[in-house]
Structure formats: C-alpha cells, structure tokens
PDB file of N, CA and C in Angstrom:
ATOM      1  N   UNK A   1       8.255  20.234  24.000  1.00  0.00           N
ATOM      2  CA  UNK A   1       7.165  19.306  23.889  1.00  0.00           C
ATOM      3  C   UNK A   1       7.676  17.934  24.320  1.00  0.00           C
ATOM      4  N   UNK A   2       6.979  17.602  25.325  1.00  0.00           N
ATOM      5  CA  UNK A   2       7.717  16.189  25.927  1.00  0.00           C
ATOM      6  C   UNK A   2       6.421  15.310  25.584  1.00  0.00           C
ATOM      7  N   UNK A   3       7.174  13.633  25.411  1.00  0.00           N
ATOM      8  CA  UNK A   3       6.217  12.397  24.769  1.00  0.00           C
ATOM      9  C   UNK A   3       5.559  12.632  23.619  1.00  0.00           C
ATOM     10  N   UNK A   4       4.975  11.747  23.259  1.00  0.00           N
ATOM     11  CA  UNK A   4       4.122  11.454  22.126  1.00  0.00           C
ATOM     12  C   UNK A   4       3.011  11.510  22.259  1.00  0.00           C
ATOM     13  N   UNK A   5       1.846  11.676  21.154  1.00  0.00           N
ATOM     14  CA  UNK A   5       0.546  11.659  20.893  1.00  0.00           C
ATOM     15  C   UNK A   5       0.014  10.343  19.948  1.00  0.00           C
ATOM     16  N   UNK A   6      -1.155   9.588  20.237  1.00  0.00           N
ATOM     17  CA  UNK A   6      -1.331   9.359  18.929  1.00  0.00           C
ATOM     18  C   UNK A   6      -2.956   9.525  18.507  1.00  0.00           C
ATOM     19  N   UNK A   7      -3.209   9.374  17.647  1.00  0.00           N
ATOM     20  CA  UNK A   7      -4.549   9.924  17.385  1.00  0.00           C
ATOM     21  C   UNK A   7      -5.484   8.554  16.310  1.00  0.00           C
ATOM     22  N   UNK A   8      -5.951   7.815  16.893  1.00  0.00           N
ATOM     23  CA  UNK A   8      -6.738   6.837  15.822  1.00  0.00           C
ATOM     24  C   UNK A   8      -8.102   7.259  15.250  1.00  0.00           C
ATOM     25  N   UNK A   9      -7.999   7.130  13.951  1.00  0.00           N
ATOM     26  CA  UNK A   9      -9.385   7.173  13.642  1.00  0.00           C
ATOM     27  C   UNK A   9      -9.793   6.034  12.557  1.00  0.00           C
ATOM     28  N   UNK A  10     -10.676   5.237  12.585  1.00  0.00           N
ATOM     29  CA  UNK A  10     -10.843   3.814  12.203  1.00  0.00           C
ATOM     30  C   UNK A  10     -11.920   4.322  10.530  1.00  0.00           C
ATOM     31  N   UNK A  11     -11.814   5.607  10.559  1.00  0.00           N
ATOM     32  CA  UNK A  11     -12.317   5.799   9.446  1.00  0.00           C
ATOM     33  C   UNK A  11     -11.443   6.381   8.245  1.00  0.00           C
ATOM     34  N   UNK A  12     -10.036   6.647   8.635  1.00  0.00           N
ATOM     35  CA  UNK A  12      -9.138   7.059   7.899  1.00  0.00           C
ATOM     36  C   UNK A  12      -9.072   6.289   6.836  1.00  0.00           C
ATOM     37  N   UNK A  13      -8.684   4.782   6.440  1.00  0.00           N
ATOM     38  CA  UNK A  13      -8.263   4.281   5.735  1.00  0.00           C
ATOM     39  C   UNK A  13      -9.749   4.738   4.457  1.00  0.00           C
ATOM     40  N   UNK A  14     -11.022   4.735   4.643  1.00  0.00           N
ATOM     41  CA  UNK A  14     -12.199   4.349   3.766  1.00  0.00           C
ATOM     42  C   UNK A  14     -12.219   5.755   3.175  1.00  0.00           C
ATOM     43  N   UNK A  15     -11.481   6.767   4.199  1.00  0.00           N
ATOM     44  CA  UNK A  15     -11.634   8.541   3.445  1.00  0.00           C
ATOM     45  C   UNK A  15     -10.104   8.436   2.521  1.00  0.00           C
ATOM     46  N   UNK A  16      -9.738   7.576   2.880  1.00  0.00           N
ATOM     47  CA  UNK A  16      -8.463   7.976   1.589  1.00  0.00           C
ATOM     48  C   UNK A  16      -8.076   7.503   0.562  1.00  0.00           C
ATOM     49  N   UNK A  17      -9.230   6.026   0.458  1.00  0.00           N
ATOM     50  CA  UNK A  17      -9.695   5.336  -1.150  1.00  0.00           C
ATOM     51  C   UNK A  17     -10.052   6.547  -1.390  1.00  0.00           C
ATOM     52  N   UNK A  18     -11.291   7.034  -1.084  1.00  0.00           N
ATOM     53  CA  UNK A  18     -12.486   7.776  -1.546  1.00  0.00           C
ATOM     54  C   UNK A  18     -11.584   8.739  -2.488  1.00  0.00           C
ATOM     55  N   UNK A  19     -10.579   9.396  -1.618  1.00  0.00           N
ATOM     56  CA  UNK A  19      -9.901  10.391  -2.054  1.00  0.00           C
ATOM     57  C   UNK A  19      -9.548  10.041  -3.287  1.00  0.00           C
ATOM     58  N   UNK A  20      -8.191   8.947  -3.174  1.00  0.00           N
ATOM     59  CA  UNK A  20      -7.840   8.972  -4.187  1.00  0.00           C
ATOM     60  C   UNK A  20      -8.700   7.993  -5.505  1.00  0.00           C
ATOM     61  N   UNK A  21     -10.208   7.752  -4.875  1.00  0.00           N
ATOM     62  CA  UNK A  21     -10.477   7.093  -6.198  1.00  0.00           C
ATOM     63  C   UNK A  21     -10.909   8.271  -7.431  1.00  0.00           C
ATOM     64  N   UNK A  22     -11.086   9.478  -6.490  1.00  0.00           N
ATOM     65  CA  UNK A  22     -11.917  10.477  -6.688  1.00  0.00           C
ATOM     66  C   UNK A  22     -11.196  11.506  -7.957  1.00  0.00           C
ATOM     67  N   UNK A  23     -10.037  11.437  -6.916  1.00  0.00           N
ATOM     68  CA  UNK A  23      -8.647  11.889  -7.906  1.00  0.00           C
ATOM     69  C   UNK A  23      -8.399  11.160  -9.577  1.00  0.00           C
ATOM     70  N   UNK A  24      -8.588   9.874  -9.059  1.00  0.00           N
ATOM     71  CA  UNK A  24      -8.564   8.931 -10.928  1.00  0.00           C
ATOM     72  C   UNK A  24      -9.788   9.376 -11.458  1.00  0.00           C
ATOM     73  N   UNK A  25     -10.932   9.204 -10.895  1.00  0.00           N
ATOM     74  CA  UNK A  25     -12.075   9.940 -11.496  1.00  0.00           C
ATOM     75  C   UNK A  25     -11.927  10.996 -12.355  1.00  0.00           C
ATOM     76  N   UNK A  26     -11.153  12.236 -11.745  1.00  0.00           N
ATOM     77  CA  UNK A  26     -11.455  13.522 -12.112  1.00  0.00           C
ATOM     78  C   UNK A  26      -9.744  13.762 -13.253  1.00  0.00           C
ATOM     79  N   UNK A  27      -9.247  12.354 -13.666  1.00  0.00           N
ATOM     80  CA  UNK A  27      -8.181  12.342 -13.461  1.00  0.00           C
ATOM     81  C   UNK A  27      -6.998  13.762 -13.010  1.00  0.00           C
ATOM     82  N   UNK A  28      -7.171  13.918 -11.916  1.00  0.00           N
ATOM     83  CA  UNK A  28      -6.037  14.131 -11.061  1.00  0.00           C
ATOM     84  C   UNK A  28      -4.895  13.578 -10.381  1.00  0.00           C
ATOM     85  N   UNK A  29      -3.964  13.817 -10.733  1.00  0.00           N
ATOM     86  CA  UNK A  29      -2.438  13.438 -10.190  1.00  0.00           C
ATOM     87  C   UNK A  29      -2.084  12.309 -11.141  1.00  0.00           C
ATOM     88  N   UNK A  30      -2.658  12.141 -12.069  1.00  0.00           N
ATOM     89  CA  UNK A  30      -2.807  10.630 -12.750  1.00  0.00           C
ATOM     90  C   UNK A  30      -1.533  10.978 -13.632  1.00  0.00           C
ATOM     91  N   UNK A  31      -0.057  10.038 -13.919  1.00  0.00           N
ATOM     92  CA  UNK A  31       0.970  10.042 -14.817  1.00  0.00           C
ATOM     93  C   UNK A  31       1.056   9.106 -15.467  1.00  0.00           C
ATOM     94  N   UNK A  32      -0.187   8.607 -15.993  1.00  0.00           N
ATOM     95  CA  UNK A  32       0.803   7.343 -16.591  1.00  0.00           C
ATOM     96  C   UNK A  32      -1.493   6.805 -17.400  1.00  0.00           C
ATOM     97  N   UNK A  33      -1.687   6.309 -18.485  1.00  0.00           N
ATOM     98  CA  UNK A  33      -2.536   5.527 -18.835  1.00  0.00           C
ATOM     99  C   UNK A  33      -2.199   4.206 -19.227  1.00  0.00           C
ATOM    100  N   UNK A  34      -3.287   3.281 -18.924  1.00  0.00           N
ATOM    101  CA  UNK A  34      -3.207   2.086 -18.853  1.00  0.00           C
ATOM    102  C   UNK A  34      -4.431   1.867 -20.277  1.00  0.00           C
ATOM    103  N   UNK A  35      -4.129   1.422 -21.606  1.00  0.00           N
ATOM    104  CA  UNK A  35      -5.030   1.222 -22.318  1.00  0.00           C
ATOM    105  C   UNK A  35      -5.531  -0.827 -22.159  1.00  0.00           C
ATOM    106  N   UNK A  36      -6.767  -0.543 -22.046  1.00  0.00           N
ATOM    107  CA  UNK A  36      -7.659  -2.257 -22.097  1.00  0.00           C
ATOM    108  C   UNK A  36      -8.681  -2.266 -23.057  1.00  0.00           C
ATOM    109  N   UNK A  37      -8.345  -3.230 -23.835  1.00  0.00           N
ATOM    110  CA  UNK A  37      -9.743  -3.579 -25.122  1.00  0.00           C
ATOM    111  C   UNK A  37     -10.102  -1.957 -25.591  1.00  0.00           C
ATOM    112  N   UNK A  38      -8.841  -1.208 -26.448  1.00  0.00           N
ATOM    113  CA  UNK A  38      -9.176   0.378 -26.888  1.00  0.00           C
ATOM    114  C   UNK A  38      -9.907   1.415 -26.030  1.00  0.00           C
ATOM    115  N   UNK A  39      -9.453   0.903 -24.869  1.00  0.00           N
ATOM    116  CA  UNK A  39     -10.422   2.020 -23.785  1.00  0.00           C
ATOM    117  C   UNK A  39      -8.968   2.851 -22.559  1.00  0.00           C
ATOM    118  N   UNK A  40      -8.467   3.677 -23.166  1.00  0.00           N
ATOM    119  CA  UNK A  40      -8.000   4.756 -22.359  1.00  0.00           C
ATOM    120  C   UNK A  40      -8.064   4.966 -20.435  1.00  0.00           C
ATOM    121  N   UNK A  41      -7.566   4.335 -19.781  1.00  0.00           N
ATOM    122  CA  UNK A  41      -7.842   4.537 -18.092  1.00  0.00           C
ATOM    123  C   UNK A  41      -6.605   5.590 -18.077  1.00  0.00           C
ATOM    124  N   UNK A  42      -7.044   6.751 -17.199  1.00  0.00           N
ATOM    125  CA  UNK A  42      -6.357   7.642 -16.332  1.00  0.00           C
ATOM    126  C   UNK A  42      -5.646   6.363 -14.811  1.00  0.00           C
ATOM    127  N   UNK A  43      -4.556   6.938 -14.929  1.00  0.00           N
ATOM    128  CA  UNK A  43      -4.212   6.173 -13.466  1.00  0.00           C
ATOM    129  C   UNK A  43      -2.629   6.725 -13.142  1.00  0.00           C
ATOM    130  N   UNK A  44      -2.631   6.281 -12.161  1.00  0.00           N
ATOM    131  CA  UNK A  44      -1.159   7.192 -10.722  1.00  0.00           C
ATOM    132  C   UNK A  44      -0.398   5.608 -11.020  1.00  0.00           C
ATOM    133  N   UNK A  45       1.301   5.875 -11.061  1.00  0.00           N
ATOM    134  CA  UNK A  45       1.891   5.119 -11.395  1.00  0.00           C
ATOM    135  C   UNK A  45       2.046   4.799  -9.879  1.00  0.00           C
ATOM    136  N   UNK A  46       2.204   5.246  -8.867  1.00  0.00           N
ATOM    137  CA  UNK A  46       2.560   5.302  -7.373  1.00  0.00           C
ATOM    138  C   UNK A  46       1.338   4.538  -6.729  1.00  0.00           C
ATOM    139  N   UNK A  47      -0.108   4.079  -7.244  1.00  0.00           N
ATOM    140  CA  UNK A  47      -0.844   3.512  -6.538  1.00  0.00           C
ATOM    141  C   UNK A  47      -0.789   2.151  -7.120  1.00  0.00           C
ATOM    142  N   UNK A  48      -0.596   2.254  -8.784  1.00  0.00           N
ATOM    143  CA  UNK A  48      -0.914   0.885  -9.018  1.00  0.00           C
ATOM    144  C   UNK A  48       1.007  -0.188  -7.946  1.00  0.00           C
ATOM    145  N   UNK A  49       1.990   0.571  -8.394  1.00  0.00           N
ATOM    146  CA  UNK A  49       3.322  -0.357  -7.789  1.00  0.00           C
ATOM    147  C   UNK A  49       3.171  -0.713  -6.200  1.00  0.00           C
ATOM    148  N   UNK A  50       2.382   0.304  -5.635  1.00  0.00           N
ATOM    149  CA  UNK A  50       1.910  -0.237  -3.882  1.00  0.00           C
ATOM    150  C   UNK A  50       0.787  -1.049  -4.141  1.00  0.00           C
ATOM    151  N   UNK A  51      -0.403  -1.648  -5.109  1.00  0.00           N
ATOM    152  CA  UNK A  51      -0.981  -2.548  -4.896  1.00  0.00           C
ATOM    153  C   UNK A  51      -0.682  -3.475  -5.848  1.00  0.00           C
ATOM    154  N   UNK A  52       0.416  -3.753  -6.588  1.00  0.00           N
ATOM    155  CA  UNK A  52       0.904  -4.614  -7.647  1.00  0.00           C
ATOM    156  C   UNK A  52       2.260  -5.171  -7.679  1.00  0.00           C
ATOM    157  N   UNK A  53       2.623  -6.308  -7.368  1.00  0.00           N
ATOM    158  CA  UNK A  53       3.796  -6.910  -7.556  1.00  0.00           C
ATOM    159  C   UNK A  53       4.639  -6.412  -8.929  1.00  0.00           C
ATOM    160  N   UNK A  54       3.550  -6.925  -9.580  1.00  0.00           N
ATOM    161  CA  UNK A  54       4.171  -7.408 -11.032  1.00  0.00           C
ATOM    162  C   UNK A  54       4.298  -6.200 -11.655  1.00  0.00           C
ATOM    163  N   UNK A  55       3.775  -4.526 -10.934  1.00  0.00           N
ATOM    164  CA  UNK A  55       3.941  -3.053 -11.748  1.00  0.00           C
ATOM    165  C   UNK A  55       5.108  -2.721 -11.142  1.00  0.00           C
ATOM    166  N   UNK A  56       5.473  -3.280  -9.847  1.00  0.00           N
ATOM    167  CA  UNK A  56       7.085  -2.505  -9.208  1.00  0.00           C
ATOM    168  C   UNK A  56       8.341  -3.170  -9.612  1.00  0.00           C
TER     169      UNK A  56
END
C-alpha cells in the first residue's frame, strides 16, 4: 500500500459529543461520580481531565 489517505468529515466532532454524552446519560463507561448540592452525577474520569485543567 503506497501513500496516504485522508478522509474529512466536518460532522465527526458533533457525532462524538452525542456519543459520549449519551454514554454519561445511560451511565456507561462512567468511573468515577462527582456529587453537587446531594445530587449524585455519573461521569468518565478521562473526559472531565481533557476538558479541565484543574481535574489533571
């Protein structure tokens, strides 16, 4: 197989919130809860440290 491919699709990024918001929803893949004002959140320790300074 000679050279490279690449393949854009400008809708990738909006299908893979979806995904994984879908995943906290249903909590799936979720390791870790975050309790606020006695209320229990399901959540992925791996999404909050890629959108959080102050969690990595």
């Amino acid at each position: 197989m000679s050279g490279q491919s690449a393949v854009s699709d400008p809708q990738h990024a909006a299908r893979l919130l979806r995904a994984l918001s879908s995943f906290r929803e249903e909590s799936r893949f979720c390791d870790a809860h975050l309790v606020l004002e006695g209320e229990e959140i399901p959540v992925q320790k791996n999404i909050l440290a890629a959108a959080s300074p102050y969690i990595r």
